[in-house]
N, C-alpha and C. Protein backbone atom coordinates (compact mmCIF):
# COMPACT_ATOMS: atom_id res chain seq x y z
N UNK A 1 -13.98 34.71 -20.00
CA UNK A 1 -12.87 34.57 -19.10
C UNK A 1 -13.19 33.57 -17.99
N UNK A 2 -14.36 33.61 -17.27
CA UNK A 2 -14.44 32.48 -16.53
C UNK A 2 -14.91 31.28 -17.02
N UNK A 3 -14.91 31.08 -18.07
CA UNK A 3 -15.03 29.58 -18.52
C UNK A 3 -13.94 29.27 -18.63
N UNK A 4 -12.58 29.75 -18.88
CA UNK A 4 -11.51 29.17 -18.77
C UNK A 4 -11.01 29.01 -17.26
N UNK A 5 -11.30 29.96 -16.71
CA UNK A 5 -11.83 29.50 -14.87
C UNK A 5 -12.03 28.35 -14.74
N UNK A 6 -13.08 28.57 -14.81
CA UNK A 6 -13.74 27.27 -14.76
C UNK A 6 -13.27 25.83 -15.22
N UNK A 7 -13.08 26.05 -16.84
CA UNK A 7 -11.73 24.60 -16.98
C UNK A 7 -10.80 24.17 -16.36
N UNK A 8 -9.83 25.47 -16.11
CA UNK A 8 -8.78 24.99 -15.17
C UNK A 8 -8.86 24.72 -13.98
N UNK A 9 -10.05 25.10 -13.03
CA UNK A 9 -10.56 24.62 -12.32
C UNK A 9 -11.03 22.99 -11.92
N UNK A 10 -11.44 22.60 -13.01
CA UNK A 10 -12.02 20.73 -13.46
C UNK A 10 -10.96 20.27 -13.66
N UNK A 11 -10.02 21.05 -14.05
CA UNK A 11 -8.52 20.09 -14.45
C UNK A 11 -7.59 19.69 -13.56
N UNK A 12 -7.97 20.81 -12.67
CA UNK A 12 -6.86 20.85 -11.20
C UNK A 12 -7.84 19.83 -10.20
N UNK A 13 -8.85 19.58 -10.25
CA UNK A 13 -10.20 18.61 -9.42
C UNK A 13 -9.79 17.52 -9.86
N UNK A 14 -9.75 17.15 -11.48
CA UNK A 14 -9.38 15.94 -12.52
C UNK A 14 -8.10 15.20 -11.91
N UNK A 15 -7.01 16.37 -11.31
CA UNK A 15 -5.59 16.14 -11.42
C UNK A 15 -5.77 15.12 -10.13
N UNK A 16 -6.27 15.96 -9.03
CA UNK A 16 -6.26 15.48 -7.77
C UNK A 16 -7.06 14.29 -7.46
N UNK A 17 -8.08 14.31 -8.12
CA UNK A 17 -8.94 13.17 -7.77
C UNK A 17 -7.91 11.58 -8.57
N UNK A 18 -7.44 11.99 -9.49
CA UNK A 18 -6.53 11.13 -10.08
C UNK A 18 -5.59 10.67 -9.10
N UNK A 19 -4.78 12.08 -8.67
CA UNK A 19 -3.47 11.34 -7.69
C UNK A 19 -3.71 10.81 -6.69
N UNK A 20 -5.41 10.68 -6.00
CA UNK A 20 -5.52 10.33 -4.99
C UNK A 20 -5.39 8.84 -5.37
N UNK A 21 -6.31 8.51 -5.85
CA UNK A 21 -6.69 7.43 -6.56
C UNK A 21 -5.57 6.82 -7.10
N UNK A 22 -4.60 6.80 -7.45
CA UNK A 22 -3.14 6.21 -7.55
C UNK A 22 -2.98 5.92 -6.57
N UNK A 23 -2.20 7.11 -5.59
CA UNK A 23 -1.78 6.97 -4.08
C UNK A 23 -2.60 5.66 -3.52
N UNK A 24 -4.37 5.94 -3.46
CA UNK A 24 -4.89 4.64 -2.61
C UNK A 24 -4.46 3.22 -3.02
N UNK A 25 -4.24 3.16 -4.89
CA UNK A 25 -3.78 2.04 -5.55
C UNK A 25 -2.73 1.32 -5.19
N UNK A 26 -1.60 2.21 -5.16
CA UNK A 26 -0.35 2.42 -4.27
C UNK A 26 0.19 1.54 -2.96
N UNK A 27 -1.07 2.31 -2.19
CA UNK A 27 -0.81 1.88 -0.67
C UNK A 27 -1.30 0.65 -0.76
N UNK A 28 -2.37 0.25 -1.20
CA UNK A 28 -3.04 -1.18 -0.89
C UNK A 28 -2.12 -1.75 -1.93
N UNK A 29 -1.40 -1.74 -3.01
CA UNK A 29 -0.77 -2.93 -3.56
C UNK A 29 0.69 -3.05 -2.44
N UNK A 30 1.24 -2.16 -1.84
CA UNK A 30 1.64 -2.58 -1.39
C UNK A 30 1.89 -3.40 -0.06
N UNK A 31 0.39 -2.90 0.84
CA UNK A 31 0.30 -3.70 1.80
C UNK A 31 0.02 -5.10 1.60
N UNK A 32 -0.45 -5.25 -0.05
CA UNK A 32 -0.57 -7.00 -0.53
C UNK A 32 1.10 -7.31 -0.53
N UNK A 33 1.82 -6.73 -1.12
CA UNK A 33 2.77 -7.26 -0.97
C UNK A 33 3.77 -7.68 -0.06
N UNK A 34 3.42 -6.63 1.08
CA UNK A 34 4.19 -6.51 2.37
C UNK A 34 3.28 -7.96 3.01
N UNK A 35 2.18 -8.02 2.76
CA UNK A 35 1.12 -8.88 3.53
C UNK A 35 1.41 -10.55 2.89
N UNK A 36 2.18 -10.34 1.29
CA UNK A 36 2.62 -11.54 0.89
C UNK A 36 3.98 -12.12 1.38
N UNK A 37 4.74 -10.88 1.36
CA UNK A 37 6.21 -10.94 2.30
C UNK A 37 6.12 -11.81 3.26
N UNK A 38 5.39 -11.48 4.52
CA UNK A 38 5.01 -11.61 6.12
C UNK A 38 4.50 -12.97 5.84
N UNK A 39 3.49 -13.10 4.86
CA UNK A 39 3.35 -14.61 4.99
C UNK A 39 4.13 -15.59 4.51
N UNK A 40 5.25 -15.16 3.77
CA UNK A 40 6.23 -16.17 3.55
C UNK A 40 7.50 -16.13 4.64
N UNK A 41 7.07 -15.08 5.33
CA UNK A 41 8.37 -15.02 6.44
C UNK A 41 7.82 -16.59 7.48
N UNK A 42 6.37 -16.43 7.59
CA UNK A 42 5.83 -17.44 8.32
C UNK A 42 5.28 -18.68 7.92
N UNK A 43 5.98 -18.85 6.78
CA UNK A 43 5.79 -20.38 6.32
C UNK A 43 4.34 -20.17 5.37
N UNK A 44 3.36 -19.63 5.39
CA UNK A 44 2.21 -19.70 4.19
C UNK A 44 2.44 -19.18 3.32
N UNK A 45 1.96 -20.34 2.50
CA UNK A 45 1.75 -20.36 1.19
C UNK A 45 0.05 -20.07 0.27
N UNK A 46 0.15 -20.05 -0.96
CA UNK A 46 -1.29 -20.63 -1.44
C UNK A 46 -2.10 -19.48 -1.40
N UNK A 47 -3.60 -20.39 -0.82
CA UNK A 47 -4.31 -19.34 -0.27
C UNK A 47 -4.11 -18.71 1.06
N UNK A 48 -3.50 -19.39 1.93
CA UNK A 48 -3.59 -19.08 3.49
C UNK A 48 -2.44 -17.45 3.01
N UNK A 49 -1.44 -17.75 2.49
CA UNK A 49 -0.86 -16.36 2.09
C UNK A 49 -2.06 -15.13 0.97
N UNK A 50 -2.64 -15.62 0.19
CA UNK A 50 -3.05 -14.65 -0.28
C UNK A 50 -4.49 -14.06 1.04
N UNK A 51 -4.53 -15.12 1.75
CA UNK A 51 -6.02 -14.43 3.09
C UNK A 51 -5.07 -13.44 3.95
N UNK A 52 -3.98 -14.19 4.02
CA UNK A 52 -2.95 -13.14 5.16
C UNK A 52 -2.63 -11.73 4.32
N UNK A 53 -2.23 -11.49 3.15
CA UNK A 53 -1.98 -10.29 2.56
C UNK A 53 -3.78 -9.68 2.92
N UNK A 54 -4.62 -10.23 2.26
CA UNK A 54 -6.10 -9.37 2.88
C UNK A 54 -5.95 -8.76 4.08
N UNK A 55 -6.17 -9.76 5.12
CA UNK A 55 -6.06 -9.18 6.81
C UNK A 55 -4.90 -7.78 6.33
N UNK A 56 -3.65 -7.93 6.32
CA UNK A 56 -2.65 -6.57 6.13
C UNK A 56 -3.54 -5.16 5.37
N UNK A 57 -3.99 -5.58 3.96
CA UNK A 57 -4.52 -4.73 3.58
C UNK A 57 -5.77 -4.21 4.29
N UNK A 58 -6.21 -5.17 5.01
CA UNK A 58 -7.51 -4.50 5.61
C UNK A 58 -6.70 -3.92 7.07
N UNK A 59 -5.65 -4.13 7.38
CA UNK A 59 -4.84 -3.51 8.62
C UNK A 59 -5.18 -1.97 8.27
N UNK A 60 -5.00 -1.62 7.04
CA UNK A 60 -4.59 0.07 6.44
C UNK A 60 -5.44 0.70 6.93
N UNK A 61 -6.82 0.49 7.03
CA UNK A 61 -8.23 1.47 7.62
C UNK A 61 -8.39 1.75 8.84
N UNK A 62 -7.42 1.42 9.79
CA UNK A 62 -7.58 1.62 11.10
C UNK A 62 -7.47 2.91 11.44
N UNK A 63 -6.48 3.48 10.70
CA UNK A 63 -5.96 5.02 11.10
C UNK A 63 -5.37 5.19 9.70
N UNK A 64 -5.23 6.86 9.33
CA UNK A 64 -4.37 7.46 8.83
C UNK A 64 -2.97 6.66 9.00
N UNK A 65 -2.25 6.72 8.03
CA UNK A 65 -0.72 6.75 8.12
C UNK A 65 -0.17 5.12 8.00
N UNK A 66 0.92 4.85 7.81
CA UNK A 66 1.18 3.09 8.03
C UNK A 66 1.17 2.49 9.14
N UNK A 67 0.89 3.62 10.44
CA UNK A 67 1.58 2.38 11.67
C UNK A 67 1.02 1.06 12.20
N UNK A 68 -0.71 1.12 11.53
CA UNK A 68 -1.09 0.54 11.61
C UNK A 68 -0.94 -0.83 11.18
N UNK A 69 -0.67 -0.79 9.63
CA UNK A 69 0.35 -1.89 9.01
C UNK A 69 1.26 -2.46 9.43
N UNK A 70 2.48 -1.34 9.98
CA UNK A 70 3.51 -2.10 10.72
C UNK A 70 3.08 -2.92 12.15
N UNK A 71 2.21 -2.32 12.46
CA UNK A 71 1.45 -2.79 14.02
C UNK A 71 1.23 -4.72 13.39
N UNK A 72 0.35 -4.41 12.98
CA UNK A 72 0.14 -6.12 11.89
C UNK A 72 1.28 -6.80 11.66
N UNK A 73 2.20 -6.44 10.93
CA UNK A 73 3.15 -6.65 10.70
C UNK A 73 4.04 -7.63 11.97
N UNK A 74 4.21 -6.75 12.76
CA UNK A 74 5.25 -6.72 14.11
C UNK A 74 4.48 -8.14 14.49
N UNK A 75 2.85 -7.33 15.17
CA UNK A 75 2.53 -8.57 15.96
C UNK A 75 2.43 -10.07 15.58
N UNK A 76 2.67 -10.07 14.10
CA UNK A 76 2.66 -11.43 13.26
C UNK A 76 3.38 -12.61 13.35
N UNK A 77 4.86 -11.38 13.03
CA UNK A 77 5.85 -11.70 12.65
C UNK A 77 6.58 -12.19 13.83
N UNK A 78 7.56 -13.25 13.31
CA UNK A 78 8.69 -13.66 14.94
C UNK A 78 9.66 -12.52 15.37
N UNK A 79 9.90 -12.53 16.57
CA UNK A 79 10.77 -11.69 16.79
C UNK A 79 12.00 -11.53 16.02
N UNK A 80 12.27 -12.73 15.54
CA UNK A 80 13.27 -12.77 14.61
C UNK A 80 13.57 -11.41 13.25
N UNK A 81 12.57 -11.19 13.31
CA UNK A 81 12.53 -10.33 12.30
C UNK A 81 12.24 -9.05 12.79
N UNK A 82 13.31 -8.22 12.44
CA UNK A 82 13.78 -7.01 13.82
C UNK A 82 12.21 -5.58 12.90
N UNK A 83 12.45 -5.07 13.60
CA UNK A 83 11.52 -3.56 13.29
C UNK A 83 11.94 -3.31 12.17
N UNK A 84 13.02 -2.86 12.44
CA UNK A 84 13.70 -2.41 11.30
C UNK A 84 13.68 -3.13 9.90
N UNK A 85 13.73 -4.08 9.63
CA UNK A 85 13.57 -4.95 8.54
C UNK A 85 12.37 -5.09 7.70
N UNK A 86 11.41 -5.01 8.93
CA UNK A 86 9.92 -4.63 8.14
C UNK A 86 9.83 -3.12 8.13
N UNK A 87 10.21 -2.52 8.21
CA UNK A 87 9.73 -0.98 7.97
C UNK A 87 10.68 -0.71 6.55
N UNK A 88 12.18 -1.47 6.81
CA UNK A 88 12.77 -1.90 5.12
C UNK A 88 11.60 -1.78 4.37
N UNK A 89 11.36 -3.52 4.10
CA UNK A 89 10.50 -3.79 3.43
C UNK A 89 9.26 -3.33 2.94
N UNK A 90 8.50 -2.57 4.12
CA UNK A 90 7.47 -1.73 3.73
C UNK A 90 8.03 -0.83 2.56
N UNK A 91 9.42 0.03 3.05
CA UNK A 91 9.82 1.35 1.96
C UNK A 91 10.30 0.73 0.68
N UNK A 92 10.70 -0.50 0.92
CA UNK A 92 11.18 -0.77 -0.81
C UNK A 92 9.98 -1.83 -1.77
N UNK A 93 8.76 -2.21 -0.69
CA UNK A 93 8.03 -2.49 -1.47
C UNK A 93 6.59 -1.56 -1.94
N UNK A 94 6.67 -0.54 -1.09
CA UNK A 94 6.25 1.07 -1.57
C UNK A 94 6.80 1.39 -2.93
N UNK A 95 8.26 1.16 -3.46
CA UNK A 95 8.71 1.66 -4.47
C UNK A 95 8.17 0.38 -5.56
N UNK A 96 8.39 -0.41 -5.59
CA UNK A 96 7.57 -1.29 -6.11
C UNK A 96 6.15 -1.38 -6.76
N UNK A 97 5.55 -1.10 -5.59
CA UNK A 97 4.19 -0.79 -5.82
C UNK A 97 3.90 0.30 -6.46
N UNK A 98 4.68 1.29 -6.66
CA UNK A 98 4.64 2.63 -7.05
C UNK A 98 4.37 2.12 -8.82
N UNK A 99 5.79 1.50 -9.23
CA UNK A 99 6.37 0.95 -10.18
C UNK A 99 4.98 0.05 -10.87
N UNK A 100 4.71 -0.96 -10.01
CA UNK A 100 4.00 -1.79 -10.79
C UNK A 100 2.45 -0.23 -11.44
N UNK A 101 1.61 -0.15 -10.21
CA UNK A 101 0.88 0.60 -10.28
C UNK A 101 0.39 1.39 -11.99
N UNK A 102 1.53 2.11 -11.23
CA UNK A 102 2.27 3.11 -12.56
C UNK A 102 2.36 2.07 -14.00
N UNK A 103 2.85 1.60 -14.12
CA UNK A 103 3.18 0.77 -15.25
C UNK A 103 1.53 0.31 -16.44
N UNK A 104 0.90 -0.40 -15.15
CA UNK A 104 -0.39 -0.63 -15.23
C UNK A 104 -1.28 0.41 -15.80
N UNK A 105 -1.00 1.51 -15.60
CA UNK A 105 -1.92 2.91 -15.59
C UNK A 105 -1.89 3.36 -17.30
N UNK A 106 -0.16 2.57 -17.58
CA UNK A 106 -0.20 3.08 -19.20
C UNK A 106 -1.13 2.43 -19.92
């Protein structure tokens, strides 16, 4: 009886260590993308856009949670481009990233 304990135990460890590990996949593809966004809002291209998506993704480790991202984000970006628009963008390129991620995983 407790070896089946025990299995379902590794399976439910298996499950989680998995969804984390998505989720982290997740978040960082999409701060590349949000980080590729931002640099085309500001004119880079090339490499100078793919170094600017880095800096974003490396924005994520500051703290728990996105605000940190959006913090990056904001201070980047021209005023022109309201709060609101990037916090858009963050949520629909979250779904995105979800999408690609996922896709990849099959």
């Amino acid at each position: 009886m407790s070896g089946s304990f025990d299995d379902r135990r590794r399976g439910f460890e298996s499950k989680w260590a998995h969804d984390a590990d998505m989720q982290f996949k997740i978040m960082a593809r999409r701060n590349k993308l949000a980080g590729l966004w931002a640099a085309g809002e500001m004119g880079k291209t090339g490499d100078a856009a793919a170094a600017y998506a880095k800096e974003v993704i490396a924005a994520d480790f500051e703290e728990a949670g996105e605000e940190d991202v959006f913090r990056k984000l904001r201070k980047d970006l021209p005023a022109s481009v309201s709060d609101h628009m990037i916090r858009k963008q963050m949520a629909d390129l979250l779904d995105t990233a979800a999408e690609q991620v996922q896709s990849e995983a099959k």
